[in-house]
Protein backbone atom coordinates (compact mmCIF):
# COMPACT_ATOMS: atom_id res chain seq x y z
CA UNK A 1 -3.44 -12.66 -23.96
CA UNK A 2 -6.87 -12.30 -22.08
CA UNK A 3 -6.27 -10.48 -18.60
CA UNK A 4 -10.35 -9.04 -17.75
CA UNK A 5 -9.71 -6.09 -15.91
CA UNK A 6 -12.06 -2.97 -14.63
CA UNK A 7 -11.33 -0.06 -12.72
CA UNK A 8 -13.03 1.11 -10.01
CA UNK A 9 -12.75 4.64 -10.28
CA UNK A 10 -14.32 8.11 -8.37
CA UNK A 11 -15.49 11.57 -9.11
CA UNK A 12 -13.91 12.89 -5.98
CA UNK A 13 -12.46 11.33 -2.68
CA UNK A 14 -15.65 9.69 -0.65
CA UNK A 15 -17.78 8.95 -4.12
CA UNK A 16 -18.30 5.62 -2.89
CA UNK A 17 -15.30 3.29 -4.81
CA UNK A 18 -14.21 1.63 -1.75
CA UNK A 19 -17.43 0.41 -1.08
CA UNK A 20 -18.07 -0.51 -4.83
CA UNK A 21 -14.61 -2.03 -4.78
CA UNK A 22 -15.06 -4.63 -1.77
CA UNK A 23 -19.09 -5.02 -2.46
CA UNK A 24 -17.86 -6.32 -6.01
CA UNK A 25 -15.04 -8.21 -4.93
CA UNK A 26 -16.85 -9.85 -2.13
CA UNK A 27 -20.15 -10.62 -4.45
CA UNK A 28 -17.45 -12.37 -7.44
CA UNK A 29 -15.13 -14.51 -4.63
CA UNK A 30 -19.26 -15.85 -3.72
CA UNK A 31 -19.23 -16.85 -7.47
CA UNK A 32 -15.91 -18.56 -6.91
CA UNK A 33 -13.69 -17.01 -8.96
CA UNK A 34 -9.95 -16.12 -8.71
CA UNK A 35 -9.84 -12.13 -7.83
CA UNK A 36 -6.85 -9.75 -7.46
CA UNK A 37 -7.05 -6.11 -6.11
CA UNK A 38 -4.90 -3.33 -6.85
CA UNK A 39 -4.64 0.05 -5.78
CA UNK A 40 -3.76 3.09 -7.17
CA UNK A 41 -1.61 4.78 -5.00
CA UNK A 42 0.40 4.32 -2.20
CA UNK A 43 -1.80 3.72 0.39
CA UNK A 44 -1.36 0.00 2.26
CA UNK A 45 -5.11 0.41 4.15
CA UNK A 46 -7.12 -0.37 1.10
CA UNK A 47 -4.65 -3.18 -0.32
CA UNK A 48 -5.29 -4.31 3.20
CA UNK A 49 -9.39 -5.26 2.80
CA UNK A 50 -8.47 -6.32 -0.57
CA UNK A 51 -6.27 -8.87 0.86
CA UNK A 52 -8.45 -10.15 3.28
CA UNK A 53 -11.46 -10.45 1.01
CA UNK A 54 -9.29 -11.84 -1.96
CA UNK A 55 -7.17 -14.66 -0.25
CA UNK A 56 -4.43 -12.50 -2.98
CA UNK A 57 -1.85 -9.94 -1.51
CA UNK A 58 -3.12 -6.85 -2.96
CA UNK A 59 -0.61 -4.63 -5.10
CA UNK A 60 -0.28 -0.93 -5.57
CA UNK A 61 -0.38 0.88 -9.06
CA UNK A 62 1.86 4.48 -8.64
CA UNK A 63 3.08 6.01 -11.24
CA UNK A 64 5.02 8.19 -9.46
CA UNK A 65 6.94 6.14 -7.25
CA UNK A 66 7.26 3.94 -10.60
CA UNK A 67 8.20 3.70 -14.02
CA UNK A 68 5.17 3.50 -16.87
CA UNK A 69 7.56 -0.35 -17.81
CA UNK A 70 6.99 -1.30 -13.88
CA UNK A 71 3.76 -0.72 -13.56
CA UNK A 72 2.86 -2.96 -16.21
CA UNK A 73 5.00 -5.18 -14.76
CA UNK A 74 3.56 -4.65 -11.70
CA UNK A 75 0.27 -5.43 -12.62
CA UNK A 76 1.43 -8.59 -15.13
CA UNK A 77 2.67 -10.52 -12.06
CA UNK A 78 -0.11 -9.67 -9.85
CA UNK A 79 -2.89 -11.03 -12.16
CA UNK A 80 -1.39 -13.76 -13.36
CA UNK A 81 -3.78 -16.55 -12.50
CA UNK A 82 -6.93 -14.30 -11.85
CA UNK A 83 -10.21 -14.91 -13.07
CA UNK A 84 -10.71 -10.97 -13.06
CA UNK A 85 -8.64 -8.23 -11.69
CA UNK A 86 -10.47 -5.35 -9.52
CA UNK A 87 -8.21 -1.61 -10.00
CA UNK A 88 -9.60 0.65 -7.23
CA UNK A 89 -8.59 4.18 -7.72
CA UNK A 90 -7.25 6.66 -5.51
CA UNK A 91 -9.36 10.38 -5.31
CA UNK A 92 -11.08 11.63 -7.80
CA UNK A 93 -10.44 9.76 -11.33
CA UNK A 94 -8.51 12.82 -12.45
CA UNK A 95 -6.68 13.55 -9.14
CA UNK A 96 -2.76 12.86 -8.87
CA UNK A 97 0.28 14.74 -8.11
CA UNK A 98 -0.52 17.23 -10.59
CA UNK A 99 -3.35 19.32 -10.81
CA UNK A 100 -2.66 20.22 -14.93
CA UNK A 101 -1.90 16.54 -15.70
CA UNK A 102 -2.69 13.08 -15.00
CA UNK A 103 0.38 12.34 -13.38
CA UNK A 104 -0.22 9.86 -10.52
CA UNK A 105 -3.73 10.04 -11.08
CA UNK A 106 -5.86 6.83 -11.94
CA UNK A 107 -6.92 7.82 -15.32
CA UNK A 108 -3.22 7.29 -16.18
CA UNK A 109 -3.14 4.33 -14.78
CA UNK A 110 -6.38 2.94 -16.86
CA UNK A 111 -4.68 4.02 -19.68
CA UNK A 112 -1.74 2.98 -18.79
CA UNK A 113 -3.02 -0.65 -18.45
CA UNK A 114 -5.41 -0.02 -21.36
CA UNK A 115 -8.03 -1.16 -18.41
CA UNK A 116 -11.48 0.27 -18.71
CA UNK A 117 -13.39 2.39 -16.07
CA UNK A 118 -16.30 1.90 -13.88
CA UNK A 119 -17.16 5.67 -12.78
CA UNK A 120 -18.52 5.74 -9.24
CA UNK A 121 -20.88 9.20 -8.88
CA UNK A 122 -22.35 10.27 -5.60
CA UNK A 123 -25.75 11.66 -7.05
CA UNK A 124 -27.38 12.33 -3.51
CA UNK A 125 -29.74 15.35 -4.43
CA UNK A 126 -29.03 14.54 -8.09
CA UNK A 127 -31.47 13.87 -11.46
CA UNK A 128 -29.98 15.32 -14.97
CA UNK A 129 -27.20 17.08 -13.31
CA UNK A 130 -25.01 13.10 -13.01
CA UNK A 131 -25.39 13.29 -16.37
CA UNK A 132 -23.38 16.33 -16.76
CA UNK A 133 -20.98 14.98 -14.29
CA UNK A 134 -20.40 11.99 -16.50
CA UNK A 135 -20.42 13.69 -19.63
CA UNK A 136 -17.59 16.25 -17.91
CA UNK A 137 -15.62 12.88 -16.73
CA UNK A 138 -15.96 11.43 -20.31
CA UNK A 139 -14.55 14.63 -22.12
CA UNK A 140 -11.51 15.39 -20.24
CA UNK A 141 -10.11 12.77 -21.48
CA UNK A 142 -11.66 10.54 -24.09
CA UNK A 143 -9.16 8.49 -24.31
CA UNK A 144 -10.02 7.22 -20.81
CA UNK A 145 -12.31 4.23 -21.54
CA UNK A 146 -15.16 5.40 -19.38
CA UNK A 147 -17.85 1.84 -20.04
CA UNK A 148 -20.11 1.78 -17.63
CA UNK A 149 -20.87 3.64 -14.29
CA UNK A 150 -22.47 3.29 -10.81
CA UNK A 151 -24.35 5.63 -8.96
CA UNK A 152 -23.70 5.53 -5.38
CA UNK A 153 -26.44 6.84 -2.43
CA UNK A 154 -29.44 6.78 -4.28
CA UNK A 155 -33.12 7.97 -2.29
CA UNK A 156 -35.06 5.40 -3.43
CA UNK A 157 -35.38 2.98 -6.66
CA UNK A 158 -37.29 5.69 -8.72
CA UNK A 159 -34.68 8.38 -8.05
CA UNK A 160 -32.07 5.30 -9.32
CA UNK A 161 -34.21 5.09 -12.91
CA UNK A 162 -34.19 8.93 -13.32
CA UNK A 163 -30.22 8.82 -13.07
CA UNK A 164 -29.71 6.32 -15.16
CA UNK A 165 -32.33 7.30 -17.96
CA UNK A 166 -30.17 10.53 -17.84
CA UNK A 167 -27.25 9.76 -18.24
CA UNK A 168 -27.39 6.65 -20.51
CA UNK A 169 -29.54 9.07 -22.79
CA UNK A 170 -26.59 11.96 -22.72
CA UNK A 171 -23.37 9.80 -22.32
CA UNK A 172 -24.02 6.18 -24.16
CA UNK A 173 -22.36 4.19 -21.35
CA UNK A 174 -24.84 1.84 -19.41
CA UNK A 175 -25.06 2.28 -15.71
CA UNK A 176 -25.18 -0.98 -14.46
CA UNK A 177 -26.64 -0.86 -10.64
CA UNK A 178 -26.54 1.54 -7.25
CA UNK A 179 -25.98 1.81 -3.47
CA UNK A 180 -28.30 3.60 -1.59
CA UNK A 181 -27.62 5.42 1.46
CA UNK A 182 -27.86 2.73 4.44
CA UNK A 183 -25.65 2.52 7.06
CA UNK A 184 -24.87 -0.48 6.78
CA UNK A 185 -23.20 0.20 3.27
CA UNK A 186 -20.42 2.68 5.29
CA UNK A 187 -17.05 1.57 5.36
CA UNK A 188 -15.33 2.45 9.09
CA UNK A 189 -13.24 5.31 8.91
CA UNK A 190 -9.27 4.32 8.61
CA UNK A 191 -8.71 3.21 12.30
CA UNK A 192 -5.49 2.45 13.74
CA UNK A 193 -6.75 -0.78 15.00
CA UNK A 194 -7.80 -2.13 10.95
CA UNK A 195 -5.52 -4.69 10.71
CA UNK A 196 -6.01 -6.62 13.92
CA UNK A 197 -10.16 -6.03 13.46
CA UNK A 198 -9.41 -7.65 9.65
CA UNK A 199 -7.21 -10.64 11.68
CA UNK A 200 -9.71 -11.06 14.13
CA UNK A 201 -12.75 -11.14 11.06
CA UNK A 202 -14.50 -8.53 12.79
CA UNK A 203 -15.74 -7.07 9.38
CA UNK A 204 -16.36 -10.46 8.17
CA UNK A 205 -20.13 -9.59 8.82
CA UNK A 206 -19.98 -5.94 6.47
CA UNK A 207 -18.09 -7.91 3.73
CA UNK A 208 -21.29 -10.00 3.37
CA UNK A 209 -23.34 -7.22 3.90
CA UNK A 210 -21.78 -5.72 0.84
CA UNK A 211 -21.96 -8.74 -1.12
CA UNK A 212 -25.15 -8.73 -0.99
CA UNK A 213 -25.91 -5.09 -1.54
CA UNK A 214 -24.17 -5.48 -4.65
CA UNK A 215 -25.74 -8.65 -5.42
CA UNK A 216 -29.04 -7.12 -5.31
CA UNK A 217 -28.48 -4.02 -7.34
CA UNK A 218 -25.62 -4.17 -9.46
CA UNK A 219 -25.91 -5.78 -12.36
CA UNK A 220 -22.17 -8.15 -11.49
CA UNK A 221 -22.54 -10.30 -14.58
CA UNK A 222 -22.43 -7.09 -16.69
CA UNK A 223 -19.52 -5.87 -14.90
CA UNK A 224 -17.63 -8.80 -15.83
CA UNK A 225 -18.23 -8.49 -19.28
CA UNK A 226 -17.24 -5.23 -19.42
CA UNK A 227 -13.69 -6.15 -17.39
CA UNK A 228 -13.66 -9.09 -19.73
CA UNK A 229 -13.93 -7.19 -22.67
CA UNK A 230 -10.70 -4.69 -21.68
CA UNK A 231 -8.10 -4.68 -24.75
CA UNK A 232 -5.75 -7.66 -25.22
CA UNK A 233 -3.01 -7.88 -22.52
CA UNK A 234 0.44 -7.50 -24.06
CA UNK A 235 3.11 -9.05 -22.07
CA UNK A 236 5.41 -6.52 -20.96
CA UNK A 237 9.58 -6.29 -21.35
CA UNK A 238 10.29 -7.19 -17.89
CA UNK A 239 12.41 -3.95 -16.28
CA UNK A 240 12.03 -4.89 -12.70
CA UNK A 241 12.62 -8.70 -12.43
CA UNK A 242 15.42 -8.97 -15.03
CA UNK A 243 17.07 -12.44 -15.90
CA UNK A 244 16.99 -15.28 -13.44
CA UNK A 245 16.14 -15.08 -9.72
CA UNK A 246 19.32 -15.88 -7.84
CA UNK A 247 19.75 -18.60 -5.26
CA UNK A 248 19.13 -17.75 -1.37
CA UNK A 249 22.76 -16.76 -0.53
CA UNK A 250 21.17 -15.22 3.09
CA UNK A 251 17.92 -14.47 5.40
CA UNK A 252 16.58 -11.33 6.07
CA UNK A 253 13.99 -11.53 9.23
CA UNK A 254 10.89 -9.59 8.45
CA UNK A 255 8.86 -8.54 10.98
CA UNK A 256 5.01 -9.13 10.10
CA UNK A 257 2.50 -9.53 12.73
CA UNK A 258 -0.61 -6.60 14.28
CA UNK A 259 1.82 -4.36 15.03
CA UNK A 260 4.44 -4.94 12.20
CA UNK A 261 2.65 -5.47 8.52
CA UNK A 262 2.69 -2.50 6.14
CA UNK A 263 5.06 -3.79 3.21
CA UNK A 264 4.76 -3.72 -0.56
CA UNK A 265 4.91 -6.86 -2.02
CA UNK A 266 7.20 -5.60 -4.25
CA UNK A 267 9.71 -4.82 -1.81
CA UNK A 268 9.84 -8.23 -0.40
CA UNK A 269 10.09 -10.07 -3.79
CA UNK A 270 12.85 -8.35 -4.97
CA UNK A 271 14.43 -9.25 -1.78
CA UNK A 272 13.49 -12.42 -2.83
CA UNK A 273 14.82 -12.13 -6.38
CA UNK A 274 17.81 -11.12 -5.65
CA UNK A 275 18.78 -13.98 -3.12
CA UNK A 276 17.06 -13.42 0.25
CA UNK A 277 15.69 -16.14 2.30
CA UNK A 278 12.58 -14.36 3.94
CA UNK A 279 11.72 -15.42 7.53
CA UNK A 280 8.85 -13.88 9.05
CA UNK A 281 8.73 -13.70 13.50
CA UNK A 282 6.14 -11.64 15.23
CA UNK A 283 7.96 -9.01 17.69
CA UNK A 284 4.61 -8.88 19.16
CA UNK A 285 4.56 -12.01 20.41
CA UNK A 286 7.64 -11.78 22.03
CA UNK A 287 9.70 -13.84 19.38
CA UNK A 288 13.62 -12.41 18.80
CA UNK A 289 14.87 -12.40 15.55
CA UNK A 290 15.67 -16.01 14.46
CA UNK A 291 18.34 -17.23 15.07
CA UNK A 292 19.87 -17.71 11.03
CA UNK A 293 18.74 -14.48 10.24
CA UNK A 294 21.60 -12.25 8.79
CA UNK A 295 19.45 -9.38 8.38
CA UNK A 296 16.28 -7.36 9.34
CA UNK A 297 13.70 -5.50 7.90
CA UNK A 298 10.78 -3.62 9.75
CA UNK A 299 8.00 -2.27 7.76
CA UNK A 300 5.28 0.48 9.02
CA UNK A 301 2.52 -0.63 11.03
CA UNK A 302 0.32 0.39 14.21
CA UNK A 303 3.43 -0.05 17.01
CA UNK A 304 1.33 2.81 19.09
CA UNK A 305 -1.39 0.52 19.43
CA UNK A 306 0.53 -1.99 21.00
CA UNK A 307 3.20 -0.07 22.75
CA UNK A 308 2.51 -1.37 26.24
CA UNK A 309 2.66 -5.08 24.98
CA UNK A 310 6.08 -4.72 22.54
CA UNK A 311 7.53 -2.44 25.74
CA UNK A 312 7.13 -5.79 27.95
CA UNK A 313 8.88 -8.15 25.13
CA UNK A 314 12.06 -7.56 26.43
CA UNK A 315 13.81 -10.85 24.74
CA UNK A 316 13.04 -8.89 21.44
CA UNK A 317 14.24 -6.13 21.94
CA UNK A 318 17.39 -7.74 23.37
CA UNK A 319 18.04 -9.67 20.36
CA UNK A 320 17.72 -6.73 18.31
CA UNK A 321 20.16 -5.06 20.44
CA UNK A 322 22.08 -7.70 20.25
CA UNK A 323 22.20 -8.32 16.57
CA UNK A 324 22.62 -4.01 16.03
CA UNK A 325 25.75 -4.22 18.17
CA UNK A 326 27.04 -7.32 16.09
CA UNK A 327 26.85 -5.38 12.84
CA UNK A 328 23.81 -7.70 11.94
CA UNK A 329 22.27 -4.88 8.55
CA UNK A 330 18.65 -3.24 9.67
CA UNK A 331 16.16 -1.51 7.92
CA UNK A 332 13.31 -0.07 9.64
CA UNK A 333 10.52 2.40 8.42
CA UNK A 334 8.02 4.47 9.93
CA UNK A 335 6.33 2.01 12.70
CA UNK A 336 9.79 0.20 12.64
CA UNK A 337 11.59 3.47 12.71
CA UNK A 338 9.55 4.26 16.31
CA UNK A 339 10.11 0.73 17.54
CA UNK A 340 13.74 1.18 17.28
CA UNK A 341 13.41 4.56 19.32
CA UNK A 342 13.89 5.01 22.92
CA UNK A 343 10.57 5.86 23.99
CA UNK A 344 7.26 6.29 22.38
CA UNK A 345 4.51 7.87 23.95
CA UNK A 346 1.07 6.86 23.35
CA UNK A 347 -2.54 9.24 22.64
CA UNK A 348 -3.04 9.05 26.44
CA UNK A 349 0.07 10.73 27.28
CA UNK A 350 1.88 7.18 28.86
CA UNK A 351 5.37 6.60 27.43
CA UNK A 352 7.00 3.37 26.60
CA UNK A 353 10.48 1.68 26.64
CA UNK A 354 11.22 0.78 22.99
CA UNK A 355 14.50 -1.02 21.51
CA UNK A 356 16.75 2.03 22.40
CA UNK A 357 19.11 2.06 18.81
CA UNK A 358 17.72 5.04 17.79
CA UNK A 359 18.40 7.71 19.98
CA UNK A 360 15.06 9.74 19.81
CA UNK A 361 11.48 9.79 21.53
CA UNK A 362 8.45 9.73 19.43
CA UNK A 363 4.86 11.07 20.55
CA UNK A 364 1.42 10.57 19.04
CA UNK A 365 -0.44 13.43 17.61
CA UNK A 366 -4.00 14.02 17.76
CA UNK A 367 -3.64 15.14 14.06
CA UNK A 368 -1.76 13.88 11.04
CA UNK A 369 1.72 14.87 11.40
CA UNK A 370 3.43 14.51 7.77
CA UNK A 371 1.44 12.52 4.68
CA UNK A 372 2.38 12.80 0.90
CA UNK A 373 4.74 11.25 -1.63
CA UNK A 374 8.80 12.01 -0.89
CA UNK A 375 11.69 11.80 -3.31
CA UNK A 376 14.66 10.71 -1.47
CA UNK A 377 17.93 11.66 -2.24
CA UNK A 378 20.88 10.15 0.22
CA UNK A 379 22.80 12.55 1.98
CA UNK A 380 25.59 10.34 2.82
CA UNK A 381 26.71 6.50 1.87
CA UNK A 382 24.06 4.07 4.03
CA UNK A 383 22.90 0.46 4.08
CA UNK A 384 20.54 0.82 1.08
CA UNK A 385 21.30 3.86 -0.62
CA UNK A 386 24.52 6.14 -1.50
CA UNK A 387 25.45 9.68 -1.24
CA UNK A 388 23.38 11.27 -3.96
CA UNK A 389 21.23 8.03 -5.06
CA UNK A 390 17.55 8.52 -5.39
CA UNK A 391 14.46 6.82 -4.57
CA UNK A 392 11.07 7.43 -4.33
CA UNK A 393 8.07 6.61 -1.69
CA UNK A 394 5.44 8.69 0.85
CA UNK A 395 4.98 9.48 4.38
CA UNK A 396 1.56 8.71 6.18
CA UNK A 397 2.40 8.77 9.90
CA UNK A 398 0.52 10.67 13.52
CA UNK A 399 3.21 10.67 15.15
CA UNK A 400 6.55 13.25 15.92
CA UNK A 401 10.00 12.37 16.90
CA UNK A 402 11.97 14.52 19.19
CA UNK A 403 16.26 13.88 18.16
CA UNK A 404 18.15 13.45 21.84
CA UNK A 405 21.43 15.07 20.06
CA UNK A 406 19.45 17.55 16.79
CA UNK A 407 22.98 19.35 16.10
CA UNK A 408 24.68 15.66 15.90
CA UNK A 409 22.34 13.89 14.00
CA UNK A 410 23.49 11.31 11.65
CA UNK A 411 20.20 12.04 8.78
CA UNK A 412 20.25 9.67 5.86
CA UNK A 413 17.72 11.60 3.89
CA UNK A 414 17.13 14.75 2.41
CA UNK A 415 13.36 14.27 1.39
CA UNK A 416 11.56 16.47 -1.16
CA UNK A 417 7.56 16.86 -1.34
CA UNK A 418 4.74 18.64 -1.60
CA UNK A 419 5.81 21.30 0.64
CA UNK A 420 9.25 21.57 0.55
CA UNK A 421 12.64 19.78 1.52
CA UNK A 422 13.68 18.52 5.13
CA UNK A 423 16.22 15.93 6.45
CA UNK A 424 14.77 12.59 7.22
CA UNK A 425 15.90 9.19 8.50
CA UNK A 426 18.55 8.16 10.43
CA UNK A 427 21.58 6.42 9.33
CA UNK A 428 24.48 5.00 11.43
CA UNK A 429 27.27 2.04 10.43
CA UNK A 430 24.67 -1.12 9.70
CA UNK A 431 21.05 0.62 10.69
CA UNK A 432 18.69 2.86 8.34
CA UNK A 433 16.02 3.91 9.86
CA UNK A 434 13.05 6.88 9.12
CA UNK A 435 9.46 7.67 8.77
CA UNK A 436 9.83 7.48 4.56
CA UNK A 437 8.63 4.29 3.08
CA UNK A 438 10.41 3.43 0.62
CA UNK A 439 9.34 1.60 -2.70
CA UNK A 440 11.97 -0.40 -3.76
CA UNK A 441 10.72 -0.79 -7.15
CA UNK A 442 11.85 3.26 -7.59
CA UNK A 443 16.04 1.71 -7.45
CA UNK A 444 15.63 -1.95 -7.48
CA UNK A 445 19.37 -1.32 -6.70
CA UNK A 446 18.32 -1.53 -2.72
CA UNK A 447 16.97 -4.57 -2.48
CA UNK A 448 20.29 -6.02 -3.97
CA UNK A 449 22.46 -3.82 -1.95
CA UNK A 450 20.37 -4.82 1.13
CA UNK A 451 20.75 -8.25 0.25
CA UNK A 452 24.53 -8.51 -0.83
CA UNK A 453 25.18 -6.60 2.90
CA UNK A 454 23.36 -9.32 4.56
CA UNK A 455 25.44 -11.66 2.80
CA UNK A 456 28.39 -10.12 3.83
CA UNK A 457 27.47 -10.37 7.82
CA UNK A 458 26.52 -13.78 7.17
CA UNK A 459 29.83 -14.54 5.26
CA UNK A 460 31.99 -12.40 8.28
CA UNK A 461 30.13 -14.73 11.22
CA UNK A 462 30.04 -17.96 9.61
CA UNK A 463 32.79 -19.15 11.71
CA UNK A 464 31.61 -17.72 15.40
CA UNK A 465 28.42 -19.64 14.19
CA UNK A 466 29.80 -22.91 13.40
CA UNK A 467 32.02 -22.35 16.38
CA UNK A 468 28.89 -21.80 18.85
């Protein structure tokens, strides 16, 4: 089976891949072709232009928060149907969890996905020397399929023909085109504001801009023959989506809308798979939770950028309360875990009514409060895990939660990462709630016991329902 493939891949964070990665995405959707993004990682703001630029829900590649099996599998769903799928890496090619091994890294995940590597090198103030850097990239480990490379913030033309006589003399790989250092070729720094500016097409003007930077000097019709050349694409032994998909037996209401949209796709088909009835409503917008729904589920998002609005949508948060006190299951993470809070206070020091389940305050930070993978081990029995289960997933969040009752609280979590272990979450009769997001894909056993609890409500209320 043919599956072209390339991966977009850096020498160190700020290389230039991202750029690369959209210019060359944007330049082949121009030639009309089918193209999926993936990311390696677990980060949802790159998946996010990807998205946008593909018409195709981007997918993340981690193999830390998954099995080797799942990301295959992963990556087998996601591309079927593509013309040509576009792998953009995450750090440096050889950066991961682990600074002796590839673990998490996306060299592993090339090989992995036997996908071969585009090597994006920064060679600002650079002649012979990229050629070293290549040559070091290419030895680490050979049995990363290094093919071709681009050279990223060149002076001039003539500085672009002395690296590339350089280092297609020393490391045989062709380097098929450059960015030079304009401007216009920067990609805005990770706002809080990114997804509304990406639903509102504000960078609709630097995604053509790329497009055409690429277009001019990057050889594109070489970089598809290299993707289309990647190893023949055995179909995996599916480990994740097992059997048949079940019948909808319930509907979980998913909150997607500015405020409300960081979920892995994953997550949300396994819902799926296991026999939930999505239905999306925008909490923004003032909508309560429909009306079937037997369930909810609240992904991360920007709710600090909109706290003033989703403060005045007071028939939301009703309904929430409503459905909480009912015994209606919830799931909330990070941006849904401060929109169930009582009060979140914003960069300019004004605080805001939220829900009120959760019985904490959370305040914005001027710096980044907590970031990095978690394992999760369950501290007690809750709506998606129990006591001693594991799963896997990261934190990313700017903001702090203060607990109203600290020697009280009812933690679902205790988290392990990069710097140690600490309680997390919250976790009380039918809600689960916490900064952790959570990859379902690490215990496919939550999205089934998420779905067989909303069953359960629905199956309890059927009667009051039929009866109202």
């Amino acid at each position: 089976m043919n599956r072209a493939r390339i991966v977009i891949a850096g020498t160190n964070s700020g290389a230039g891949k991202t750029t690369v990665t959209l210019g060359l995405m944007a330049a082949l959707r121009k030639r009309n072709l089918s193209v999926q993004g993936f990311k390696v990682g677990p980060d949802y703001i790159d998946p996010s232009y990807h998205t946008v630029l593909t018409g195709r829900p981007s997918r993340n590649l981690d193999t830390w928060m998954m099995e080797p099996g799942v990301v295959r599998e992963v990556f087998h769903r996601g591309s079927e149907g593509a013309d040509v799928s576009v792998i953009e890496g995450v750090m440096g090619m050889y950066d991961g969890k682990d600074p002796l091994t590839n673990t998490g890294s996306t060299a592993e995940v090339s090989r992995l996905l036997r996908a071969p590597v585009l090597l994006v090198v920064n060679v600002a103030s650079m002649a012979r020397s990229a050629a070293a850097v290549v040559l070091g990239f290419q030895q680490l480990d050979p049995k990363v399929q290094v093919v071709g490379v681009i050279v990223n913030r060149v002076g001039s033309h003539g500085h672009y023909e002395l690296v590339k006589a350089a280092i297609e003399q020393v490391c045989r790989v062709p380097v098929v085109g450059y960015l030079t250092k304009q401007e216009t070729l920067q990609i805005p720094e990770r706002h809080l504001g990114l997804i509304p500016a990406l639903e509102r097409g504000e960078m609709n003007n630097l995604f053509d801009t790329l497009a055409d930077a690429v277009e001019a000097t990057v050889d594109v019709e070489r970089v598809l023959q290299l993707a289309s050349q990647a190893a023949p694409w055995e179909v995996p032994e599916p480990t994740l989506f097992v059997g048949e998909q079940h019948q909808p037996v319930t509907t979980i209401a998913v909150a997607r809308d500015r405020a409300f949209n960081f979920y892995y796709p994953e997550n949300l088909e396994l819902l799926e798979w296991y026999g939930a009835r999505l239905a999306e409503f925008r909490p923004l917008d003032g909508e309560p939770i429909p009306e079937d729904a037997d369930g909810v589920y609240i992904g991360g998002g920007f709710p600090e950028e909109f706290a003033a609005t989703l403060s005045r949508c007071t028939a939301m948060k009703d309904s929430l309360r409503h459905a909480v006190a009912d015994g209606m299951p919830v799931f909330a993470e990070c941006g849904g875990f401060m929109y169930l809070t009582e009060s979140l206070t914003d960069k300019q020091g004004e605080t805001h009514p939220m829900a009120g389940i959760v019985p904490a305050s959370v305040a914005m930070q001027s710096r980044l409060a907590a970031l990095g993978y978690r394992e999760v081990t369950a501290i007690r029995d809750t709506l998606l895990l129990r006591e001693g289960e594991h799963a896997r997933g990261h934190e990313f969040h700017y903001s702090t939660a203060s607990y109203h009752n600290p020697e009280h609280w009812p933690y679902a979590y205790e988290t392990e990462g990069l710097r140690g272990r600490k309680l997390e979450g919250y976790a009380q009769a039918n809600v689960l709630a916490g900064y952790t997001h959570l990859h379902f894909a690490s215990n496919p056993r939550i999205a089934e016991r998420f779905v067989v609890a909303c069953k359960q409500y629905k199956d309890q209320h059927k009667t009051r329902r039929v009866t109202t």
